[in-house]
C-alpha atoms as a PDB file:
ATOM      1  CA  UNK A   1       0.000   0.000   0.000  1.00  0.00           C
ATOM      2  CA  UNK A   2       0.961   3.507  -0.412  1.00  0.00           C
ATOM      3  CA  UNK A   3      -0.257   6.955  -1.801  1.00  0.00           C
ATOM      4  CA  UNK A   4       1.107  10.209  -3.480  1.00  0.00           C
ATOM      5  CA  UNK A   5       0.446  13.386  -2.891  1.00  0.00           C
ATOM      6  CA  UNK A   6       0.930  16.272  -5.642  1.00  0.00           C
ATOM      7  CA  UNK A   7      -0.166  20.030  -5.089  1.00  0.00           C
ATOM      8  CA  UNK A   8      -1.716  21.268  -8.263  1.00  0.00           C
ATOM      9  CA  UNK A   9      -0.203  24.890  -9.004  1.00  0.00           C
ATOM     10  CA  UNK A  10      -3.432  26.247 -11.189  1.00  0.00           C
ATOM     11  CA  UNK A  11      -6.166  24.990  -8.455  1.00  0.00           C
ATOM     12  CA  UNK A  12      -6.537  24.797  -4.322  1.00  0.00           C
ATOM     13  CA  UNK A  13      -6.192  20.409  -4.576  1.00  0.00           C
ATOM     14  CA  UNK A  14      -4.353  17.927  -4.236  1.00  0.00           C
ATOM     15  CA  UNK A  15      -4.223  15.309  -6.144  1.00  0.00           C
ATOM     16  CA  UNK A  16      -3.362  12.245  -4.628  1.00  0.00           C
ATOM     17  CA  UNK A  17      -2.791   8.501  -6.263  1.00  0.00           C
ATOM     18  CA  UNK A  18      -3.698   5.422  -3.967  1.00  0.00           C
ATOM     19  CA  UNK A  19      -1.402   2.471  -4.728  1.00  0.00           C
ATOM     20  CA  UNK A  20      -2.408  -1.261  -3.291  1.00  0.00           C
ATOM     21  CA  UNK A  21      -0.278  -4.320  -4.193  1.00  0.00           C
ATOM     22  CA  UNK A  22      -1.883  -7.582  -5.163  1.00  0.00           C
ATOM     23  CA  UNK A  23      -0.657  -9.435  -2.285  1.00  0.00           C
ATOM     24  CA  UNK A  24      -2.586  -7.007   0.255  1.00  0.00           C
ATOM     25  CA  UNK A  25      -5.830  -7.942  -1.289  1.00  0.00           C
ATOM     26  CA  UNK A  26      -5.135 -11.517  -2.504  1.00  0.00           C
ATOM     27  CA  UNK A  27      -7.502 -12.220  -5.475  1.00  0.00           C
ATOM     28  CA  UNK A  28      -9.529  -9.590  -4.694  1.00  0.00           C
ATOM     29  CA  UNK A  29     -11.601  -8.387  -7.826  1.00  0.00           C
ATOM     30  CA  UNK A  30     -12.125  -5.191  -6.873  1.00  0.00           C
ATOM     31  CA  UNK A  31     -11.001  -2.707  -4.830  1.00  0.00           C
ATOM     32  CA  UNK A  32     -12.436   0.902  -3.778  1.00  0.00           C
ATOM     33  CA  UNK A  33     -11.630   3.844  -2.057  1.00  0.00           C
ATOM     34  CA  UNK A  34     -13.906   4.821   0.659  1.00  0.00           C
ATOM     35  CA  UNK A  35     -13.780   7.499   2.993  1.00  0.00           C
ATOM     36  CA  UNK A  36     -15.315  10.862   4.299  1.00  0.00           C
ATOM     37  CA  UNK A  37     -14.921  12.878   1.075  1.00  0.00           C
ATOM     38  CA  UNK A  38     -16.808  10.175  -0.294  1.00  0.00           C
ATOM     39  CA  UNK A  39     -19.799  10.001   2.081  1.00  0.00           C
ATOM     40  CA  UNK A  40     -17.903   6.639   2.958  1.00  0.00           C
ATOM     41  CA  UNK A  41     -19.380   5.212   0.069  1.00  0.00           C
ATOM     42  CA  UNK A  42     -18.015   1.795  -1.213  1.00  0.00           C
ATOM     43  CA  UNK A  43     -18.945   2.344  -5.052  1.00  0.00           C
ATOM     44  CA  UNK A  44     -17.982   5.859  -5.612  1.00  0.00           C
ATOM     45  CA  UNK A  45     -14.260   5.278  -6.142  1.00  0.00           C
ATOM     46  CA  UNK A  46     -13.248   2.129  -7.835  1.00  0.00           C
ATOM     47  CA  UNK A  47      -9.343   1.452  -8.295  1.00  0.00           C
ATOM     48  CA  UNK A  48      -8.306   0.243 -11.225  1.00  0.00           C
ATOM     49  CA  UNK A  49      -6.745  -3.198 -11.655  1.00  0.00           C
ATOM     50  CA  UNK A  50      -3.447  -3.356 -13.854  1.00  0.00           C
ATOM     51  CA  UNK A  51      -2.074  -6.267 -15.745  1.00  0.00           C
ATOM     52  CA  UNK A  52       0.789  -6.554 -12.775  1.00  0.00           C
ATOM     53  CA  UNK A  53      -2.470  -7.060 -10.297  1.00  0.00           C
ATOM     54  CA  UNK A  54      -1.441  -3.499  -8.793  1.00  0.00           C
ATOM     55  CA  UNK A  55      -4.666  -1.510  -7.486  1.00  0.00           C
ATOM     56  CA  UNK A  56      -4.585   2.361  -8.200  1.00  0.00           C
ATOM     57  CA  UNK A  57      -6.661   5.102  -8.054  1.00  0.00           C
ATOM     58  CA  UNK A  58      -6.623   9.041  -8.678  1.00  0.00           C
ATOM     59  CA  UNK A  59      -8.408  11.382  -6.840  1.00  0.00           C
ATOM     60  CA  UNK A  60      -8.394  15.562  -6.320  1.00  0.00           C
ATOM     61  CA  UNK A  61      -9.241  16.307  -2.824  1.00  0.00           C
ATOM     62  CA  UNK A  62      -9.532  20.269  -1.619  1.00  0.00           C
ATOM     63  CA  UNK A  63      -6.370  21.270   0.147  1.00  0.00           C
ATOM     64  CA  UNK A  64      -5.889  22.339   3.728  1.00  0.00           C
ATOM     65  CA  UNK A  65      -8.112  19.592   4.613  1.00  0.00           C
ATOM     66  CA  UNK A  66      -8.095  16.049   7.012  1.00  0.00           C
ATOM     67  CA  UNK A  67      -9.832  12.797   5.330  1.00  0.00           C
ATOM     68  CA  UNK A  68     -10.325   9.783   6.751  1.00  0.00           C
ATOM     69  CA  UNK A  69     -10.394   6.582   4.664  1.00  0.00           C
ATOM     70  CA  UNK A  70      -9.568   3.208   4.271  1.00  0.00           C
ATOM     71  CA  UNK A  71      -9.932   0.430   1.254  1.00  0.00           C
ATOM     72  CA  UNK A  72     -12.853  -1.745   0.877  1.00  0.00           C
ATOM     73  CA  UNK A  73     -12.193  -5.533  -0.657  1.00  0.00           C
ATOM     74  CA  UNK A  74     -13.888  -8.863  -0.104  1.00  0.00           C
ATOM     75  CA  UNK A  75     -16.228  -7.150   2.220  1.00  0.00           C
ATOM     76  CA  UNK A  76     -13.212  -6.217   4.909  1.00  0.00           C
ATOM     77  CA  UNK A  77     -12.138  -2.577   5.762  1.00  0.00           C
ATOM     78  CA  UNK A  78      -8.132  -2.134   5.134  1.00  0.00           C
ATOM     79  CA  UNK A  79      -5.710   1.056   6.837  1.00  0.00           C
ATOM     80  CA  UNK A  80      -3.455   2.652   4.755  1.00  0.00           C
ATOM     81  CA  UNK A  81       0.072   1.564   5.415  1.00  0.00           C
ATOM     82  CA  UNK A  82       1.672   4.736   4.808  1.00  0.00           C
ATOM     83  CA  UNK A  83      -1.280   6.998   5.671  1.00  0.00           C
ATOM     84  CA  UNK A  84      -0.209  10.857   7.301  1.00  0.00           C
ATOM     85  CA  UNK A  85      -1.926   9.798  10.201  1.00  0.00           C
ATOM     86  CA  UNK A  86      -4.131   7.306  12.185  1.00  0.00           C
ATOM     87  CA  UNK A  87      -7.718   8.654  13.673  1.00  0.00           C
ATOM     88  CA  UNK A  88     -10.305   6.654  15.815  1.00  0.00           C
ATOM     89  CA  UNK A  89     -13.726   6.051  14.982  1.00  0.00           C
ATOM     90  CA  UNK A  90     -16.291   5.538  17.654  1.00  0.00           C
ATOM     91  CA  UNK A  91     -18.573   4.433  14.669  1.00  0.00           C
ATOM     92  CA  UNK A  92     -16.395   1.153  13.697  1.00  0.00           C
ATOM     93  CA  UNK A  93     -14.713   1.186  17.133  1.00  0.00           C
ATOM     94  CA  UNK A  94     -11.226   1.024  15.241  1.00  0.00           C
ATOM     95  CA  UNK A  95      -8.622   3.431  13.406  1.00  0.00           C
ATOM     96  CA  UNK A  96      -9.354   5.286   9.966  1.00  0.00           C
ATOM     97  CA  UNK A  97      -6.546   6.207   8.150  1.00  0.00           C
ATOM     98  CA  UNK A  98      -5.875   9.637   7.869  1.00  0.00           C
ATOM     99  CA  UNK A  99      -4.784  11.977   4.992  1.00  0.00           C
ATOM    100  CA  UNK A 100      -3.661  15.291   5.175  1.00  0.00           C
ATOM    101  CA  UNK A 101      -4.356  17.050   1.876  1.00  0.00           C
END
């Protein structure tokens, strides 16, 4: 797992790239994005499978700004590995991961 971050000169986003390895979701078919700039939806944000089995997804989020997220695959809830920061939810009664646009 792991994520990029670029500032966009032209506009106030960021634009950041989510990267998951095959091995972190073992023959998982698909894999999405889902956090609070989403409405925690689990269809909005779709990553896109590669030949290599490599999970990735683009997104612009509005800078100056705290998301929580975390991947959604086989049904199960996964933290980023490399996320800015860790936050807890009362709601699932476990981290988010945390990024800080």
């Amino acid at each position: 797992m792991s994520m990029k971050k670029e500032y966009l000169k032209d506009k106030p986003v960021c634009r950041v790239t989510f990267f998951l390895l095959p091995h972190t979701v073992a023959n998982a078919p698909s894999v999405a994005v889902a956090g609070d700039f989403n409405g925690w939806n689990q269809t909005a944000h779709i990553m896109k499978k590669g030949k290599d089995g490599t999970f990735t997804l683009t997104i612009d989020l509005p800078i100056n700004k705290e998301y929580q997220f975390k991947y959604v695959a086989h049904g199960n809830w996964y933290n980023e590995e490399d996320a800015d920061a860790y936050a807890y939810s009362s709601f699932s009664n476990c981290d988010n991961s945390v990024i800080d646009a």
